[in-house]
Every structure is written in C-alpha cells, then in structure tokens.
PDB file of N, CA and C in Angstrom:
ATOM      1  N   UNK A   1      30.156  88.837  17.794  1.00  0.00           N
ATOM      2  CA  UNK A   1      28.975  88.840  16.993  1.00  0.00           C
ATOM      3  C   UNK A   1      29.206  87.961  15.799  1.00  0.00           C
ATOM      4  N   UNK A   2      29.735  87.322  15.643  1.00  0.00           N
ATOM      5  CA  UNK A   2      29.976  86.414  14.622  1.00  0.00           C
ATOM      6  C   UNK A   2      29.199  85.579  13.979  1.00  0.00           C
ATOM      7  N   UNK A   3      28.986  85.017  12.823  1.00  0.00           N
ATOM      8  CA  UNK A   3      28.031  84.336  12.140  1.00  0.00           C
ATOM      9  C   UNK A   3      27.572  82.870  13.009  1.00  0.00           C
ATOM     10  N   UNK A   4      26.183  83.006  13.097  1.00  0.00           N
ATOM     11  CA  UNK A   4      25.506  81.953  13.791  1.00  0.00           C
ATOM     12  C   UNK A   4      24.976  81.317  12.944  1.00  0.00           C
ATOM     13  N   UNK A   5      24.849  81.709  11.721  1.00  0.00           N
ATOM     14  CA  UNK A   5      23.830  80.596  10.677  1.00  0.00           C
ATOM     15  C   UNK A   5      24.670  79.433  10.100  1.00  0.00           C
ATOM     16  N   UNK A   6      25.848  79.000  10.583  1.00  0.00           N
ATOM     17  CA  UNK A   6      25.944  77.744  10.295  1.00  0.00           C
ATOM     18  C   UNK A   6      25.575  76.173  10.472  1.00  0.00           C
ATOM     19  N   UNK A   7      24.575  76.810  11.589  1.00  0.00           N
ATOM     20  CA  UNK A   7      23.986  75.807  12.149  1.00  0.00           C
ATOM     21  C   UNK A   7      22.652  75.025  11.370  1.00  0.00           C
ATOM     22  N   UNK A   8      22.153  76.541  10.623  1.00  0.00           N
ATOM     23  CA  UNK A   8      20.953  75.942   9.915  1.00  0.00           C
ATOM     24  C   UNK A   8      21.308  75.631   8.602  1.00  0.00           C
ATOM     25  N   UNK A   9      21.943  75.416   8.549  1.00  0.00           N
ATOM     26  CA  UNK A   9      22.569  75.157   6.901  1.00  0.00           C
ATOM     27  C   UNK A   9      22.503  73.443   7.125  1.00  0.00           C
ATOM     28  N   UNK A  10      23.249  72.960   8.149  1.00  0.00           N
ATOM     29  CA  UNK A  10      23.377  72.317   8.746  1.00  0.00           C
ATOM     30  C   UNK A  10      22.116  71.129   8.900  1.00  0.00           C
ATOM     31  N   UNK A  11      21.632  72.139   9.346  1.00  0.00           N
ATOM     32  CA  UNK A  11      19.831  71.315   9.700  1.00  0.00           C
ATOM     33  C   UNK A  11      19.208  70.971   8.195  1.00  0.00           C
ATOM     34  N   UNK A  12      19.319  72.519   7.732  1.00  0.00           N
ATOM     35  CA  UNK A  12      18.422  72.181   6.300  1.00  0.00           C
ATOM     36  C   UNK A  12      18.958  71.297   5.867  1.00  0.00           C
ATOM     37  N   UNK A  13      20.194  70.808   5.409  1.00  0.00           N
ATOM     38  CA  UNK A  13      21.135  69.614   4.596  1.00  0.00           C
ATOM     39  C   UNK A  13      20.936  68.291   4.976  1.00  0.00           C
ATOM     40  N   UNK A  14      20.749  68.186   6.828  1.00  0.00           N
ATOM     41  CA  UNK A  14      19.629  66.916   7.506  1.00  0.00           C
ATOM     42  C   UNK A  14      18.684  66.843   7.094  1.00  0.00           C
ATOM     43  N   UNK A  15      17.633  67.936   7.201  1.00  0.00           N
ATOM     44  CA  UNK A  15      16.460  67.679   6.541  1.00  0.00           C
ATOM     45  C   UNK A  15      16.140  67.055   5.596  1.00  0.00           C
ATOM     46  N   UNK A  16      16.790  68.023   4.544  1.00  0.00           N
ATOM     47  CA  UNK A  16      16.439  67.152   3.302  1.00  0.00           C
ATOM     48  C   UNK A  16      17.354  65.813   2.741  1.00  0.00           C
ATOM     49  N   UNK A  17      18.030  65.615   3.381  1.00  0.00           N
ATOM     50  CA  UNK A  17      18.583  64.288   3.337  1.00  0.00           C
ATOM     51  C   UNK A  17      17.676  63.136   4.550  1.00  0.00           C
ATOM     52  N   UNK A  18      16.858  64.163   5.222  1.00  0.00           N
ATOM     53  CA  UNK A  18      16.115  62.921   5.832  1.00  0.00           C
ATOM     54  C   UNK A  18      14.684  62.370   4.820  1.00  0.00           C
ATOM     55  N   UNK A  19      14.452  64.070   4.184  1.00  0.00           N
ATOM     56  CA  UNK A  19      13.339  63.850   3.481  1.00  0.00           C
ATOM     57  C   UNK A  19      13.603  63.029   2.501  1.00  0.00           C
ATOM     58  N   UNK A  20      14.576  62.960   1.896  1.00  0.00           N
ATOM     59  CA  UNK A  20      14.763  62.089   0.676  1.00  0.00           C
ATOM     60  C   UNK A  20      14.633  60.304   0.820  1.00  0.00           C
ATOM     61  N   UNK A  21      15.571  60.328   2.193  1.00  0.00           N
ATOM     62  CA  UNK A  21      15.213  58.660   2.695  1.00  0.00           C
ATOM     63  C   UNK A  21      13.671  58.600   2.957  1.00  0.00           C
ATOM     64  N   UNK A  22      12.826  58.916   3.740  1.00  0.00           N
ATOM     65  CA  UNK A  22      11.777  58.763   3.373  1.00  0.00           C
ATOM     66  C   UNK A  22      10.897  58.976   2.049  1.00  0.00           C
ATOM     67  N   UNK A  23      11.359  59.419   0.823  1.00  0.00           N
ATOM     68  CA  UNK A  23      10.560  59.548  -0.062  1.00  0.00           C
ATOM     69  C   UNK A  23      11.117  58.007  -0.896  1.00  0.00           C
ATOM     70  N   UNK A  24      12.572  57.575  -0.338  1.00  0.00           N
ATOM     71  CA  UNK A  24      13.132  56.539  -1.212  1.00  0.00           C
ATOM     72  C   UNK A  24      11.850  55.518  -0.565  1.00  0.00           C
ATOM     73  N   UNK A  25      12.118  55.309   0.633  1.00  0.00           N
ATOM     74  CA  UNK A  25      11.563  54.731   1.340  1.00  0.00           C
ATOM     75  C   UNK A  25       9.656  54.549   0.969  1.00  0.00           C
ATOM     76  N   UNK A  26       9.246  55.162   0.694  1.00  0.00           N
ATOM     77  CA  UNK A  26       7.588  55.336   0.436  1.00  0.00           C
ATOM     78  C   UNK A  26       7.458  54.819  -1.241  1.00  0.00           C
ATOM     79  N   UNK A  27       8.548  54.954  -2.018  1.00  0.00           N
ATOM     80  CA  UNK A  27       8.399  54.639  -3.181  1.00  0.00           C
ATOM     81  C   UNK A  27       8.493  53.333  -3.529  1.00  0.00           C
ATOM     82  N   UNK A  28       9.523  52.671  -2.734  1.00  0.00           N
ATOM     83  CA  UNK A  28      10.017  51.456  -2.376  1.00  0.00           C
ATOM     84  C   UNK A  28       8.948  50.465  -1.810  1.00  0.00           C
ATOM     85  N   UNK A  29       7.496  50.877  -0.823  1.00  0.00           N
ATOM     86  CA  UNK A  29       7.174  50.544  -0.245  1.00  0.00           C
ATOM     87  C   UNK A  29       5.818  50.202  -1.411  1.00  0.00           C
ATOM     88  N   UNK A  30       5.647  51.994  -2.093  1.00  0.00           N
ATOM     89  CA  UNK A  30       4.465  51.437  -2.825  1.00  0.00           C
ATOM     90  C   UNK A  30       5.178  50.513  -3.761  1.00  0.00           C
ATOM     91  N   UNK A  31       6.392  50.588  -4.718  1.00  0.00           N
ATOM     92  CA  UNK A  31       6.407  49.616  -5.527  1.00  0.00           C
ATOM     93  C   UNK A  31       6.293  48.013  -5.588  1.00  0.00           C
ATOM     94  N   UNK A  32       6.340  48.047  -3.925  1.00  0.00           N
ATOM     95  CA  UNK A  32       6.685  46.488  -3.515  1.00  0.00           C
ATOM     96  C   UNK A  32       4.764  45.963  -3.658  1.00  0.00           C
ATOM     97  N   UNK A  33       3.870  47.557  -3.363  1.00  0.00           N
ATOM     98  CA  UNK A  33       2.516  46.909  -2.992  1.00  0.00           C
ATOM     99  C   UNK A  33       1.951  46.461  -4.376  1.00  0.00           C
ATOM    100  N   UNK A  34       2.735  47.299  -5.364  1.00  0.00           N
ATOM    101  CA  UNK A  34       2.201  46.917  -6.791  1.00  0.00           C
ATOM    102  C   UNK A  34       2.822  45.377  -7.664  1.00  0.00           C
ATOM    103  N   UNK A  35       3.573  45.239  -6.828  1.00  0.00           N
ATOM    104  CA  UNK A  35       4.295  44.050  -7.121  1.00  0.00           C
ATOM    105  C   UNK A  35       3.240  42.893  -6.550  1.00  0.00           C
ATOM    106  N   UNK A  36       3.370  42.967  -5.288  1.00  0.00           N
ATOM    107  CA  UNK A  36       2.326  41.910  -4.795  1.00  0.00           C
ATOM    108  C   UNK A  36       0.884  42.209  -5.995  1.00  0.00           C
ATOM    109  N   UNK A  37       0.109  43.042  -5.890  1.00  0.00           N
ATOM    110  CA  UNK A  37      -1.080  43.295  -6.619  1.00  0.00           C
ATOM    111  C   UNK A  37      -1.161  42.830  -8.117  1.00  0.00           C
ATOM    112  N   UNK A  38       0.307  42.954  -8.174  1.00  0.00           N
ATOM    113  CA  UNK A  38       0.886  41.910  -9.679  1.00  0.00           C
ATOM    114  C   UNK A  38       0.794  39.969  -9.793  1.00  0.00           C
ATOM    115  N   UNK A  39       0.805  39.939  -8.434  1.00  0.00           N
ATOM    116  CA  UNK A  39       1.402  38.508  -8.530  1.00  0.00           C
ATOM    117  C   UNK A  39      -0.209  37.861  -8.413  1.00  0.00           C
ATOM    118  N   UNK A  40      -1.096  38.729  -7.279  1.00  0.00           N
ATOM    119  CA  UNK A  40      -2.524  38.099  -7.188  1.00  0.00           C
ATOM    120  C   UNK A  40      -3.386  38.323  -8.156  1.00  0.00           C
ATOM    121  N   UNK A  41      -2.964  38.607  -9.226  1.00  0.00           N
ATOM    122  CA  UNK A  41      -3.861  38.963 -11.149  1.00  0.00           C
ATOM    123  C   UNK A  41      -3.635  37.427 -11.156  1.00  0.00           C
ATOM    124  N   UNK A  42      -4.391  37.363 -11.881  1.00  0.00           N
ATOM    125  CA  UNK A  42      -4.914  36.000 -12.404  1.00  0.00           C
ATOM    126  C   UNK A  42      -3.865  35.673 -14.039  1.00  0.00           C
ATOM    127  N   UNK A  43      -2.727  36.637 -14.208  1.00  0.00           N
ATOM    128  CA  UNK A  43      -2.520  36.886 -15.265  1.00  0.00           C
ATOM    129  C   UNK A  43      -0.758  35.835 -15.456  1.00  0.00           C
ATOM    130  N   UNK A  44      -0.101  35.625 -16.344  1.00  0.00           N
ATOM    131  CA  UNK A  44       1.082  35.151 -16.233  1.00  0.00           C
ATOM    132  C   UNK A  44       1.908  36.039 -16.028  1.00  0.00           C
ATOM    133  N   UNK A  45       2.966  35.449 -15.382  1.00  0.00           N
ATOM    134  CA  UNK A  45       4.482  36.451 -14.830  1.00  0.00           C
ATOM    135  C   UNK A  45       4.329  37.396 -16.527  1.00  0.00           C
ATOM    136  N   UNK A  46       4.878  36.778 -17.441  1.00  0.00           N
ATOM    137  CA  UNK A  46       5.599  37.126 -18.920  1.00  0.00           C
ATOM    138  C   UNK A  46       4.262  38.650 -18.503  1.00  0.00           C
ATOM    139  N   UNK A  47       3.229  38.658 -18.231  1.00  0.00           N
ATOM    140  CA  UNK A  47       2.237  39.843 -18.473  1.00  0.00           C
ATOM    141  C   UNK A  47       2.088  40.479 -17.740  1.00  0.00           C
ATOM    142  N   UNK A  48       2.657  40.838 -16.619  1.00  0.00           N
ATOM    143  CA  UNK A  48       2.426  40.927 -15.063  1.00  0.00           C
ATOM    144  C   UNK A  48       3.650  42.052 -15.007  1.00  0.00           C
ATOM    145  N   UNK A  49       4.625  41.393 -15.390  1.00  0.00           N
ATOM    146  CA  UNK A  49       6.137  42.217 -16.151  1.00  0.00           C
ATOM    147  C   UNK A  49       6.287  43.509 -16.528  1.00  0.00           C
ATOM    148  N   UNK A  50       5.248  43.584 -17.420  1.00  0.00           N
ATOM    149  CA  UNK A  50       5.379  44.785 -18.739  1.00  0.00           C
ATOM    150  C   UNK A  50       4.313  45.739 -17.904  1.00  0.00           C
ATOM    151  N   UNK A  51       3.237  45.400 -16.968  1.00  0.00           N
ATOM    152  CA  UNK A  51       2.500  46.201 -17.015  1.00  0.00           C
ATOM    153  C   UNK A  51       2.969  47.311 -15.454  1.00  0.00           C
ATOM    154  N   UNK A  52       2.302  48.496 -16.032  1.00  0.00           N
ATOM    155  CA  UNK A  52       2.444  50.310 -15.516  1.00  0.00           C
ATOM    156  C   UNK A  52       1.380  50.002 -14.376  1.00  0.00           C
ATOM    157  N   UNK A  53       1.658  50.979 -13.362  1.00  0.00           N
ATOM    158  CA  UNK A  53       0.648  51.310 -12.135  1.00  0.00           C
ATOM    159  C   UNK A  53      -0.698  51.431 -12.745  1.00  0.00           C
ATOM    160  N   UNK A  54      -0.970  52.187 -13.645  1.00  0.00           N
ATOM    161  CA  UNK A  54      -2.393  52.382 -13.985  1.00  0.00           C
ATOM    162  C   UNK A  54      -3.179  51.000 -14.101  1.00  0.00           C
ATOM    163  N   UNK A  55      -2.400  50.965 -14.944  1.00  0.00           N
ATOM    164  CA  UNK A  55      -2.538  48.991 -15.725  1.00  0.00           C
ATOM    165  C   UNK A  55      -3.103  48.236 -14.630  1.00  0.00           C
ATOM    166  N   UNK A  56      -1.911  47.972 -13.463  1.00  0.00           N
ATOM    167  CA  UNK A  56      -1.803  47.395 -12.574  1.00  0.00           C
ATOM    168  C   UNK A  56      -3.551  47.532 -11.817  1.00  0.00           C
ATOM    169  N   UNK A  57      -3.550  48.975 -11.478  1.00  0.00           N
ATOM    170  CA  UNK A  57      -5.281  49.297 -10.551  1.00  0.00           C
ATOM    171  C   UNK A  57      -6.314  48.944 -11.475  1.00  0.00           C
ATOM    172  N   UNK A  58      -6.004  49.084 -13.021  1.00  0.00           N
ATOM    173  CA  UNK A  58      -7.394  49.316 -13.666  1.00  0.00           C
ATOM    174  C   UNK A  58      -8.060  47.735 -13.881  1.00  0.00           C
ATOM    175  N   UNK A  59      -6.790  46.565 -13.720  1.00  0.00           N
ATOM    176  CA  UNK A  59      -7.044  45.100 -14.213  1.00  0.00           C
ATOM    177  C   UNK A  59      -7.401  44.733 -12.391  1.00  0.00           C
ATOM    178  N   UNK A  60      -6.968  45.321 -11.347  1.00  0.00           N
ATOM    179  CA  UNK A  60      -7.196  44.942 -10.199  1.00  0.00           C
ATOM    180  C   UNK A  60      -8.588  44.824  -9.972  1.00  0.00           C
ATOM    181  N   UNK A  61      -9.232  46.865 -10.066  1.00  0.00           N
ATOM    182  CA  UNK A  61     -10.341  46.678  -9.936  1.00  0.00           C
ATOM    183  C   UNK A  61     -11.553  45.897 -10.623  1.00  0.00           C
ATOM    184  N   UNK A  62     -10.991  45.761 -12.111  1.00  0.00           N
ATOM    185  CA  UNK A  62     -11.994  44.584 -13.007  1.00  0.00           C
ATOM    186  C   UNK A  62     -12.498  43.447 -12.166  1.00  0.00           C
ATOM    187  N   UNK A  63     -10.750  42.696 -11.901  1.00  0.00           N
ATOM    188  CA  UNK A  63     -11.091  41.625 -11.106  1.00  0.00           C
ATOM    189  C   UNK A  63     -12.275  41.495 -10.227  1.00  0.00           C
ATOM    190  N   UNK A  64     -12.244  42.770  -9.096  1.00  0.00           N
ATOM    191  CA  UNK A  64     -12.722  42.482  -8.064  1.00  0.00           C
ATOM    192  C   UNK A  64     -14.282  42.915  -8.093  1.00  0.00           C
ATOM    193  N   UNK A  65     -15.115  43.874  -9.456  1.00  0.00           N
ATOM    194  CA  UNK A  65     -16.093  43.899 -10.059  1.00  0.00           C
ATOM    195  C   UNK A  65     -16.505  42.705 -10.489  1.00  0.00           C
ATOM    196  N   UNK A  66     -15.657  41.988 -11.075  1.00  0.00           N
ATOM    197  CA  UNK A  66     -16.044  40.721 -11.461  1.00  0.00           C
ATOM    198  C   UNK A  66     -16.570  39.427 -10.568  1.00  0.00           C
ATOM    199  N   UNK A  67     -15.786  39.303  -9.731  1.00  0.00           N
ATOM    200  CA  UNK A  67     -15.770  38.585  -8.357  1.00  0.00           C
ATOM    201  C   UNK A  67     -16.961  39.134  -7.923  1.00  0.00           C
ATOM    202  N   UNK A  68     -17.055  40.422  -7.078  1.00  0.00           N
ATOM    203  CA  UNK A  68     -18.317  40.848  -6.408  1.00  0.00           C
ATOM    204  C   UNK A  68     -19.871  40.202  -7.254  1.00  0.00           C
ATOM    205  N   UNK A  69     -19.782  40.907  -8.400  1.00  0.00           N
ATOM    206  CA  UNK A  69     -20.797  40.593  -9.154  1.00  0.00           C
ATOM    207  C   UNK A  69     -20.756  38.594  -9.174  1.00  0.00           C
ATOM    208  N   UNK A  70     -20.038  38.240  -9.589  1.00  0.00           N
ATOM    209  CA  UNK A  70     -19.994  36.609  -9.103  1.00  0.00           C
ATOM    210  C   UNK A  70     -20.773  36.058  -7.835  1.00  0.00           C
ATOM    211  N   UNK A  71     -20.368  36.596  -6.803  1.00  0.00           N
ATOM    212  CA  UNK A  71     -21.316  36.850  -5.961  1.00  0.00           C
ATOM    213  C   UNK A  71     -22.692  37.104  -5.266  1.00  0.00           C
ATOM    214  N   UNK A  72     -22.672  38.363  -6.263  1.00  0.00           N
ATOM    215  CA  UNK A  72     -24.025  38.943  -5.747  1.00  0.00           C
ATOM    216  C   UNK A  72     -24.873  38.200  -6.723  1.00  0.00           C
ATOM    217  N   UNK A  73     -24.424  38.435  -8.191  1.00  0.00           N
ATOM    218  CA  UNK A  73     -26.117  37.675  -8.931  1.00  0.00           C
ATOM    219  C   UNK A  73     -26.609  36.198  -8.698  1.00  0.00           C
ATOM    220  N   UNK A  74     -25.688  35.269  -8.057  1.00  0.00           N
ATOM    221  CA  UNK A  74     -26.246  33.979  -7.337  1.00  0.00           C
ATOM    222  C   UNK A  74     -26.958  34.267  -6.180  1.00  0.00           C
ATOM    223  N   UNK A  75     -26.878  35.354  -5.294  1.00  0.00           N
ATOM    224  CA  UNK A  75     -27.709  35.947  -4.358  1.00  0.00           C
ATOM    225  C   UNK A  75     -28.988  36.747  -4.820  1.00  0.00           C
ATOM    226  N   UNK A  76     -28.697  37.239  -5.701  1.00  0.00           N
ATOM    227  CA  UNK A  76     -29.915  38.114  -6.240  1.00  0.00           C
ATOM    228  C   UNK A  76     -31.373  37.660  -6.987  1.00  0.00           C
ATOM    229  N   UNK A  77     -30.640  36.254  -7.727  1.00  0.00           N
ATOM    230  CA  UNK A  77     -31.627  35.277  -8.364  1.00  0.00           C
ATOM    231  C   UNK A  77     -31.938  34.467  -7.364  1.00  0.00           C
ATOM    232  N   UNK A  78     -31.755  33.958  -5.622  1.00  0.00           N
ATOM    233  CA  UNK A  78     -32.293  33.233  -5.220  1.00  0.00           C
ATOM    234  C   UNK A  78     -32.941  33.942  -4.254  1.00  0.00           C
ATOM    235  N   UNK A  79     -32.846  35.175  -3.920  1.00  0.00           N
ATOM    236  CA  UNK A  79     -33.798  36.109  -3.115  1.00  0.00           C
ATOM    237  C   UNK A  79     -35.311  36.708  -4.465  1.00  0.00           C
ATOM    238  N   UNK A  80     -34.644  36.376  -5.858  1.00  0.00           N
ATOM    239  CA  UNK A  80     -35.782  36.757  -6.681  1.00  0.00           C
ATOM    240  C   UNK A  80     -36.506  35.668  -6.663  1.00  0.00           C
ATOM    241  N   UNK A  81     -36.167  34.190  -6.899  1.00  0.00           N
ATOM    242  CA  UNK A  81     -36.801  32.745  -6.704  1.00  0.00           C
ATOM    243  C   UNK A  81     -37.673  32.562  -5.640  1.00  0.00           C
ATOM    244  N   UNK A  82     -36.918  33.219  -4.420  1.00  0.00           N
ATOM    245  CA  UNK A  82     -38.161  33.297  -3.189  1.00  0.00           C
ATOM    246  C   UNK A  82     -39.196  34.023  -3.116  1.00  0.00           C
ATOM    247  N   UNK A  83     -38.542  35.423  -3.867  1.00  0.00           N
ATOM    248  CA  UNK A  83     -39.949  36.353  -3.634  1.00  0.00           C
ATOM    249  C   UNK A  83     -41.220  36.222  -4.935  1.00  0.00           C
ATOM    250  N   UNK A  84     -40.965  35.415  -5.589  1.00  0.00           N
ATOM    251  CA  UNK A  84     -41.500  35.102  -6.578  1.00  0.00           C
ATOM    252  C   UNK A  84     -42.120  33.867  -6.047  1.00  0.00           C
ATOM    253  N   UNK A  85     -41.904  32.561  -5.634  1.00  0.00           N
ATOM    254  CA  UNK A  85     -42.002  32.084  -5.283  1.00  0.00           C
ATOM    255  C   UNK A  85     -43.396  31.894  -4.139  1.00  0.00           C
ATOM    256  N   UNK A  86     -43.102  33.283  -2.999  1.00  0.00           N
ATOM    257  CA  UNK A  86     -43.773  33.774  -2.537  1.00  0.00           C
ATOM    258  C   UNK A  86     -45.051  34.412  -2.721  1.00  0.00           C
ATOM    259  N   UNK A  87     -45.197  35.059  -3.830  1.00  0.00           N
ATOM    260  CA  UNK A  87     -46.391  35.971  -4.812  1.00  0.00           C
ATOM    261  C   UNK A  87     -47.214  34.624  -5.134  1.00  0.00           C
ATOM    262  N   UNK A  88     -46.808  33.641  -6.211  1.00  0.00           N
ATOM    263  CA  UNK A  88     -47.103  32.480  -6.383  1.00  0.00           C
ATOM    264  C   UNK A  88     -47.834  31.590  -5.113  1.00  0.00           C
ATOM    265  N   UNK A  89     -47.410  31.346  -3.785  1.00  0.00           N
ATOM    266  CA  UNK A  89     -48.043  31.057  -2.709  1.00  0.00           C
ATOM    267  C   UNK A  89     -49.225  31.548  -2.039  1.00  0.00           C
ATOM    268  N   UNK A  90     -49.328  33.325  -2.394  1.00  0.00           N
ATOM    269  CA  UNK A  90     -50.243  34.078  -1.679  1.00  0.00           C
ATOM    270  C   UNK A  90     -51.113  34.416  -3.078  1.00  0.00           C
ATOM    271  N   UNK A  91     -51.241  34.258  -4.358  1.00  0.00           N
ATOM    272  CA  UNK A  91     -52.057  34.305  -5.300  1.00  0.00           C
ATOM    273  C   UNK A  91     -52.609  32.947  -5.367  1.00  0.00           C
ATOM    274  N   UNK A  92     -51.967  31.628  -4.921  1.00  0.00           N
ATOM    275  CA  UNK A  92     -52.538  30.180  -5.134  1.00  0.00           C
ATOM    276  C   UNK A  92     -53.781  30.297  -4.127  1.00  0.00           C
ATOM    277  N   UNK A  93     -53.085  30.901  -2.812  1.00  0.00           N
ATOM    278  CA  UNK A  93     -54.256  30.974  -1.270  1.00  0.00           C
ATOM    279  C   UNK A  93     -55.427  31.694  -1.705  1.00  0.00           C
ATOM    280  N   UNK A  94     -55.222  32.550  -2.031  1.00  0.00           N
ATOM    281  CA  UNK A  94     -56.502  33.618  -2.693  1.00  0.00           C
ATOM    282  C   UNK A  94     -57.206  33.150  -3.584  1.00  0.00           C
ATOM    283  N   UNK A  95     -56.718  32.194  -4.868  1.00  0.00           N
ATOM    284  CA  UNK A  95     -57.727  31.669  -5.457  1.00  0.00           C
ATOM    285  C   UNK A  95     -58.315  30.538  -4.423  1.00  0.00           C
ATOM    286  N   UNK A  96     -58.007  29.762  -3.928  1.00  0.00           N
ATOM    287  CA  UNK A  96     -58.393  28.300  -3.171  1.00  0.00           C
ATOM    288  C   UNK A  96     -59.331  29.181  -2.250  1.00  0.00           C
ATOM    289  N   UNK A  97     -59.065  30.039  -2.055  1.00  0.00           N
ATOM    290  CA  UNK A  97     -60.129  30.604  -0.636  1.00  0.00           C
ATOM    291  C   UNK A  97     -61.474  31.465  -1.548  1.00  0.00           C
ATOM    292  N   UNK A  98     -61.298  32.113  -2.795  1.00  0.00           N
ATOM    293  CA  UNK A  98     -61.879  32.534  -4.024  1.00  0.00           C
ATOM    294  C   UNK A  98     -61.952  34.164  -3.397  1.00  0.00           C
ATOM    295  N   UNK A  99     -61.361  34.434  -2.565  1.00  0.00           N
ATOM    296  CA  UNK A  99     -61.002  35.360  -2.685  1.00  0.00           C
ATOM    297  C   UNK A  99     -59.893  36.297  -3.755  1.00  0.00           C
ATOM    298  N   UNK A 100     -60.152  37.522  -3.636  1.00  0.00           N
ATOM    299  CA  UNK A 100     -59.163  38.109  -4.843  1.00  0.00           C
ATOM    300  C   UNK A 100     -57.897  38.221  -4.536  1.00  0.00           C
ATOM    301  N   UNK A 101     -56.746  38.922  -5.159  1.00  0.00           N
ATOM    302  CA  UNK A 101     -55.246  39.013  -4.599  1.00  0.00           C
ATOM    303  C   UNK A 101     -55.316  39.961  -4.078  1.00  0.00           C
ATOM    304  N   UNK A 102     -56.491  40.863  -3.386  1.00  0.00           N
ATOM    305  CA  UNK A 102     -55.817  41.593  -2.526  1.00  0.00           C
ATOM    306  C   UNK A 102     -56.198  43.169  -2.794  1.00  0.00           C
ATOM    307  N   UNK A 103     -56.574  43.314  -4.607  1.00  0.00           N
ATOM    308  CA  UNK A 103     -56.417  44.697  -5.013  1.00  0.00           C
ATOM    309  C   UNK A 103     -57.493  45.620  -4.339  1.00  0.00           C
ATOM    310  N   UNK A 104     -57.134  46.801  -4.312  1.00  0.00           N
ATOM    311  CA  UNK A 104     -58.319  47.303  -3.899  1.00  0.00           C
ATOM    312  C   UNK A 104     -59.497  47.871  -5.109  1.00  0.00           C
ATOM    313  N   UNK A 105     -60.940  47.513  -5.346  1.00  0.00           N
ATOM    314  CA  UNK A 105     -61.651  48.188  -6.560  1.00  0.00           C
ATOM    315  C   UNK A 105     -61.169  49.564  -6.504  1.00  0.00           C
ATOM    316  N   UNK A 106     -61.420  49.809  -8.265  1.00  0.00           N
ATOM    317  CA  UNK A 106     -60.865  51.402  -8.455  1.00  0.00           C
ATOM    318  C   UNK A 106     -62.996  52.292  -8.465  1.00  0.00           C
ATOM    319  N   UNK A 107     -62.492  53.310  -7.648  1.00  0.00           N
ATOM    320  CA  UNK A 107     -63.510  53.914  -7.322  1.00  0.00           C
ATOM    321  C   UNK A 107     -63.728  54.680  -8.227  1.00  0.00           C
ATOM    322  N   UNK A 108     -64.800  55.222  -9.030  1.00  0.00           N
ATOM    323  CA  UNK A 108     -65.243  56.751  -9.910  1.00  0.00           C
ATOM    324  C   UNK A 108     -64.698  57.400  -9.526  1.00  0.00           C
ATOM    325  N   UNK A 109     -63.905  58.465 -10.182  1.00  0.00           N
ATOM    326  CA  UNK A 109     -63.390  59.466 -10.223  1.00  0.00           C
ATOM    327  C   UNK A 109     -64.917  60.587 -10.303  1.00  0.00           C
ATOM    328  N   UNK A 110     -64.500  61.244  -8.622  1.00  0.00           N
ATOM    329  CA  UNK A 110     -65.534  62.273  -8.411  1.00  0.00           C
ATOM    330  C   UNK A 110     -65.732  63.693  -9.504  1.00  0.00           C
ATOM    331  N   UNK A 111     -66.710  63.975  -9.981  1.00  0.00           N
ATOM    332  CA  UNK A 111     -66.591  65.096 -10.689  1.00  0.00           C
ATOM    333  C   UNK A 111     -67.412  66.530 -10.433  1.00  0.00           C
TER     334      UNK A 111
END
C-alpha cells in the first residue's frame, strides 16, 4: 500500500512549468505585436521607444480614425455634390416645364 502520489507532484511541477513557457511565450508574442504597431506610427524611433501599451493602442487607433475619416469625407462631399446636384436638375425641369417641385398643396385643417 505504499504512497502513490508521487506521480502527481510530478505532473503538477510539468504543468506548471508547461504553463509558464506558454505564458513566456504569449507575452513574447504580444510584445513583438506592439513592437511592429510601433514601427507603423508615423512617429520617430527616439518616440516610438519610450512609449507604454496604452500609448501604443491609443496613438494607433487615432491614426486609423484619422485615415478612415480621410477617406470617407472625400466620399461624402462627392455623393453630397451629386445629390445636390441632382435637386438642382429636377427643380431646373419643373420650372422649364412651369410646373411646381412636386409639393403637395396644404389642405384646411378640418374642424
């Protein structure tokens, strides 16, 4: 009948020596992603250096607010140019034809 639990002592001491390589491992992995995320800032090495994870996401996401919006409001003013554009086309037709733009008369309010 002799002691059998040396085995899990055993295991647990694997375990957590496996858990630990993977936690080296995951830390290693994010630090490398913050590194890259460092290098694609628009910013110089000397500043890139000093700065913390937070730092790192909060100047990332600026960027990419910035960019998007770069984007979109050259899209937004030439879909407004058209639809404007458009109003302007179908108010020119309506006068030339002397018809009205369209409104409907407002009726008496029944009492």
């Amino acid at each position: 009948m002799g002691g059998g639990g040396g085995g899990n002592v055993i295991e647990s001491s694997l375990r957590r020596k496996l858990s630990r390589e993977a936690a080296r491992k995951r830390r290693r992995l994010e630090s490398d992603t913050f590194a890259d995320l460092c290098r694609l800032l628009p910013l110089p090495p000397s500043v890139t250096r000093t700065l913390d994870k937070p730092s790192v996401i909060r100047l990332t996401l600026s960027y990419m607010r910035t960019h998007l919006w770069s984007d979109v409001v050259p899209m937004l003013q030439i879909k407004a140019l058209f639809l404007f554009s458009e109003r302007e086309t179908r108010q020119t037709e309506a006068r030339a034809t002397g018809g009205g733009l369209g409104r409907r008369r407002r009726t008496p309010a029944r009492s």
